[in-house]
C-alpha atoms as a PDB file:
ATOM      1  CA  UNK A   1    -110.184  -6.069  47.901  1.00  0.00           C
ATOM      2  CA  UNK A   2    -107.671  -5.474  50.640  1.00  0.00           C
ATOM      3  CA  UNK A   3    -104.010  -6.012  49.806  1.00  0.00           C
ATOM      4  CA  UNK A   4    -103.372  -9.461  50.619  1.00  0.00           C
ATOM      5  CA  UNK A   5    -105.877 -10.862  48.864  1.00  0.00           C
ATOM      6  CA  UNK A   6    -105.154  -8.339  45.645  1.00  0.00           C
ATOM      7  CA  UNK A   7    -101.401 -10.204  46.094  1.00  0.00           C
ATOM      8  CA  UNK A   8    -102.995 -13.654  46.418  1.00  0.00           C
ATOM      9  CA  UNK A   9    -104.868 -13.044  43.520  1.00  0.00           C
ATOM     10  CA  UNK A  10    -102.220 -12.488  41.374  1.00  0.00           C
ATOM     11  CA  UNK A  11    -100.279 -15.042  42.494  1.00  0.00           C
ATOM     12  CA  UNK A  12    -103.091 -17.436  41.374  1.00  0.00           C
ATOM     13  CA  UNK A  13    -102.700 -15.580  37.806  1.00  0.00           C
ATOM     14  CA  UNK A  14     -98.732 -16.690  38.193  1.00  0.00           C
ATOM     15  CA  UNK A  15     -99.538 -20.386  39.004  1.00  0.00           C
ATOM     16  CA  UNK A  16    -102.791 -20.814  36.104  1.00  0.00           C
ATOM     17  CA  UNK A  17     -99.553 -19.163  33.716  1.00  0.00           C
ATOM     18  CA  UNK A  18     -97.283 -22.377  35.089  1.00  0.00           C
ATOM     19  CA  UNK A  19     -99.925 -24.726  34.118  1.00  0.00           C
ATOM     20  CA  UNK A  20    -101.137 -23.594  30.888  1.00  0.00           C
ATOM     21  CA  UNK A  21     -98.858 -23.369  27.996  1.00  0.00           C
ATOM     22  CA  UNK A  22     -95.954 -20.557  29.186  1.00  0.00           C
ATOM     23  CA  UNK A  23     -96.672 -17.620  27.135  1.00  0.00           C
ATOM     24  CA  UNK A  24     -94.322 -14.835  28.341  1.00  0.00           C
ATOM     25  CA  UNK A  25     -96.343 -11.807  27.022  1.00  0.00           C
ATOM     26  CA  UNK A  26     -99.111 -12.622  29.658  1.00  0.00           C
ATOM     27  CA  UNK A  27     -96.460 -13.713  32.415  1.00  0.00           C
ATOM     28  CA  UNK A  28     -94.929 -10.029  31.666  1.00  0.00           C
ATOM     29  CA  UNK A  29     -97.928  -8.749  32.266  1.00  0.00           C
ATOM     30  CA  UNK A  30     -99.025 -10.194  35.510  1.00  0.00           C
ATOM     31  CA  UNK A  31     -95.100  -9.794  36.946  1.00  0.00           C
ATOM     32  CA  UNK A  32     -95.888  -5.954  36.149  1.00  0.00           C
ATOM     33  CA  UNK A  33     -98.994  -6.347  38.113  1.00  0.00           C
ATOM     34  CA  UNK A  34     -97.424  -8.132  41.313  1.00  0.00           C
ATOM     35  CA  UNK A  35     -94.451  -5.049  40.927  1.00  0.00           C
ATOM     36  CA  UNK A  36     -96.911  -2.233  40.871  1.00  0.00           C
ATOM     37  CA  UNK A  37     -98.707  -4.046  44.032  1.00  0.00           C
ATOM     38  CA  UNK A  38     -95.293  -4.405  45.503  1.00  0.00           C
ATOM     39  CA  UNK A  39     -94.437  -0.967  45.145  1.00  0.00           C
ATOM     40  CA  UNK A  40     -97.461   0.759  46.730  1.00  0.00           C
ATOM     41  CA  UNK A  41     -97.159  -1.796  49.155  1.00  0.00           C
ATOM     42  CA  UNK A  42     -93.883  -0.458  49.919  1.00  0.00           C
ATOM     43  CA  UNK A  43     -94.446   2.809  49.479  1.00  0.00           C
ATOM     44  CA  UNK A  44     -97.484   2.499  52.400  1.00  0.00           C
ATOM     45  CA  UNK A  45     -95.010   0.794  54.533  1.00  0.00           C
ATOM     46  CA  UNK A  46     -95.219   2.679  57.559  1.00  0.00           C
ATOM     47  CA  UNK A  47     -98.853   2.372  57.268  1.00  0.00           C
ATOM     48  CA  UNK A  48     -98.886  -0.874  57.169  1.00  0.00           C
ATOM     49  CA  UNK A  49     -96.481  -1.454  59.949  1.00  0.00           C
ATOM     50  CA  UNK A  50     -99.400   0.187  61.887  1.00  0.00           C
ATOM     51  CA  UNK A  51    -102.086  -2.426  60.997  1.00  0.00           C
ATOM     52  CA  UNK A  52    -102.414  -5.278  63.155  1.00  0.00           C
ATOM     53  CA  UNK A  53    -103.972  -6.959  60.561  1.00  0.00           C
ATOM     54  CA  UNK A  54    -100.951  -7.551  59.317  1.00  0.00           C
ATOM     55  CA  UNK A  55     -99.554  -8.756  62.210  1.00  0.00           C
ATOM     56  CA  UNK A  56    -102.643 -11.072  63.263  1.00  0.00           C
ATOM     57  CA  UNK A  57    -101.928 -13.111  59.785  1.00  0.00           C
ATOM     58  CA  UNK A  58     -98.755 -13.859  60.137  1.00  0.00           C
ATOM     59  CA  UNK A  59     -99.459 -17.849  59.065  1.00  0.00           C
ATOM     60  CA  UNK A  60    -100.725 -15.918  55.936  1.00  0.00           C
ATOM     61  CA  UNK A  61     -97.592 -14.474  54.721  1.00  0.00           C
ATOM     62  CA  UNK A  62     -96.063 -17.456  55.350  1.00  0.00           C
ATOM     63  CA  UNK A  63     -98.085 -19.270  53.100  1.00  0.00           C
ATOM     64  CA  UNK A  64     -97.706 -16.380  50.912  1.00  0.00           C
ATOM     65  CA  UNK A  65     -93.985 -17.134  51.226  1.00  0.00           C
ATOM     66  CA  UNK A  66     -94.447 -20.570  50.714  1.00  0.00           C
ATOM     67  CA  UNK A  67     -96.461 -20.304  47.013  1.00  0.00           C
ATOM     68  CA  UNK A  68     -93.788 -17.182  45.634  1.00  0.00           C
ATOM     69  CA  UNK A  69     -90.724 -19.794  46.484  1.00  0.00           C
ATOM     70  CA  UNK A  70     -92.574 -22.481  44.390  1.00  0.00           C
ATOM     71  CA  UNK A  71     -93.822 -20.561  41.331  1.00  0.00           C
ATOM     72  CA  UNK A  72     -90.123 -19.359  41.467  1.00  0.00           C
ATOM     73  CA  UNK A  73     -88.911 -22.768  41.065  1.00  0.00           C
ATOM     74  CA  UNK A  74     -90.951 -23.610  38.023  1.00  0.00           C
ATOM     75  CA  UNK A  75     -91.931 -20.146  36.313  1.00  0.00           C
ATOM     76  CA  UNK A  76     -88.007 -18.875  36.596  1.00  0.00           C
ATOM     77  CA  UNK A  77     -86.060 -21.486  34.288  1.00  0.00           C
ATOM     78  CA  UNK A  78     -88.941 -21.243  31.709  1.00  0.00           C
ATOM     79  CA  UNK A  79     -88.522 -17.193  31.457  1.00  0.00           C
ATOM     80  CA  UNK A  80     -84.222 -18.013  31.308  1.00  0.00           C
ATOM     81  CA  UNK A  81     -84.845 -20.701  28.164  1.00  0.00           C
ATOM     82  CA  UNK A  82     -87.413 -18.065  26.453  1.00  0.00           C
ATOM     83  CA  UNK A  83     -85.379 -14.949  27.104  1.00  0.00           C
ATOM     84  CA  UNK A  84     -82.392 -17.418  26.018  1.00  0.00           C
ATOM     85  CA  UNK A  85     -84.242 -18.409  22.643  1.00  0.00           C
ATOM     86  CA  UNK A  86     -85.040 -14.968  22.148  1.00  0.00           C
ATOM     87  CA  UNK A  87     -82.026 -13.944  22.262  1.00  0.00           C
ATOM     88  CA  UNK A  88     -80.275 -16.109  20.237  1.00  0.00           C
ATOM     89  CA  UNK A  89     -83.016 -15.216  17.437  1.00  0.00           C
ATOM     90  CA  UNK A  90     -81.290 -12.053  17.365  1.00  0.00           C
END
């Protein structure tokens, strides 16, 4: 599995977490897995920067773009109310 579809993968992890009941143990766990990703993505940079691959799919990151933006809408205010509730449990 190359990188973008490892990325795309997960991101279809992040949007079956919006749609089922929010549980934030499993959305920890997938965030961890799109930051690992992230960071060996980064880390390859240069690397990367060589592949035209990446560069032939640009409409691909762009949709990539698109989907991060809207899981951000929904899956961000439901992690602030939890961590919120959590805290005031405290």
């Amino acid at each position: 599995m190359n990188k973008i579809e490892e990325f795309t993968f997960i991101l279809g992890k992040l949007e079956e977490l919006d749609k089922d009941k929010f549980n934030s143990s499993e959305f920890q766990k997938v965030n961890n897995e799109l930051q690992e990703l992230l960071v060996e993505i980064s880390t390859n940079k240069k690397e990367l920067q060589a592949d035209t691959f990446f560069l032939d799919n640009k409409n691909i990151f762009l949709e990539i773009i698109s989907k991060i933006e809207s899981l951000q809408e929904k899956i961000i205010p439901k992690a602030e109310i939890i961590n919120s509730f959590s805290e005031s449990q405290v």
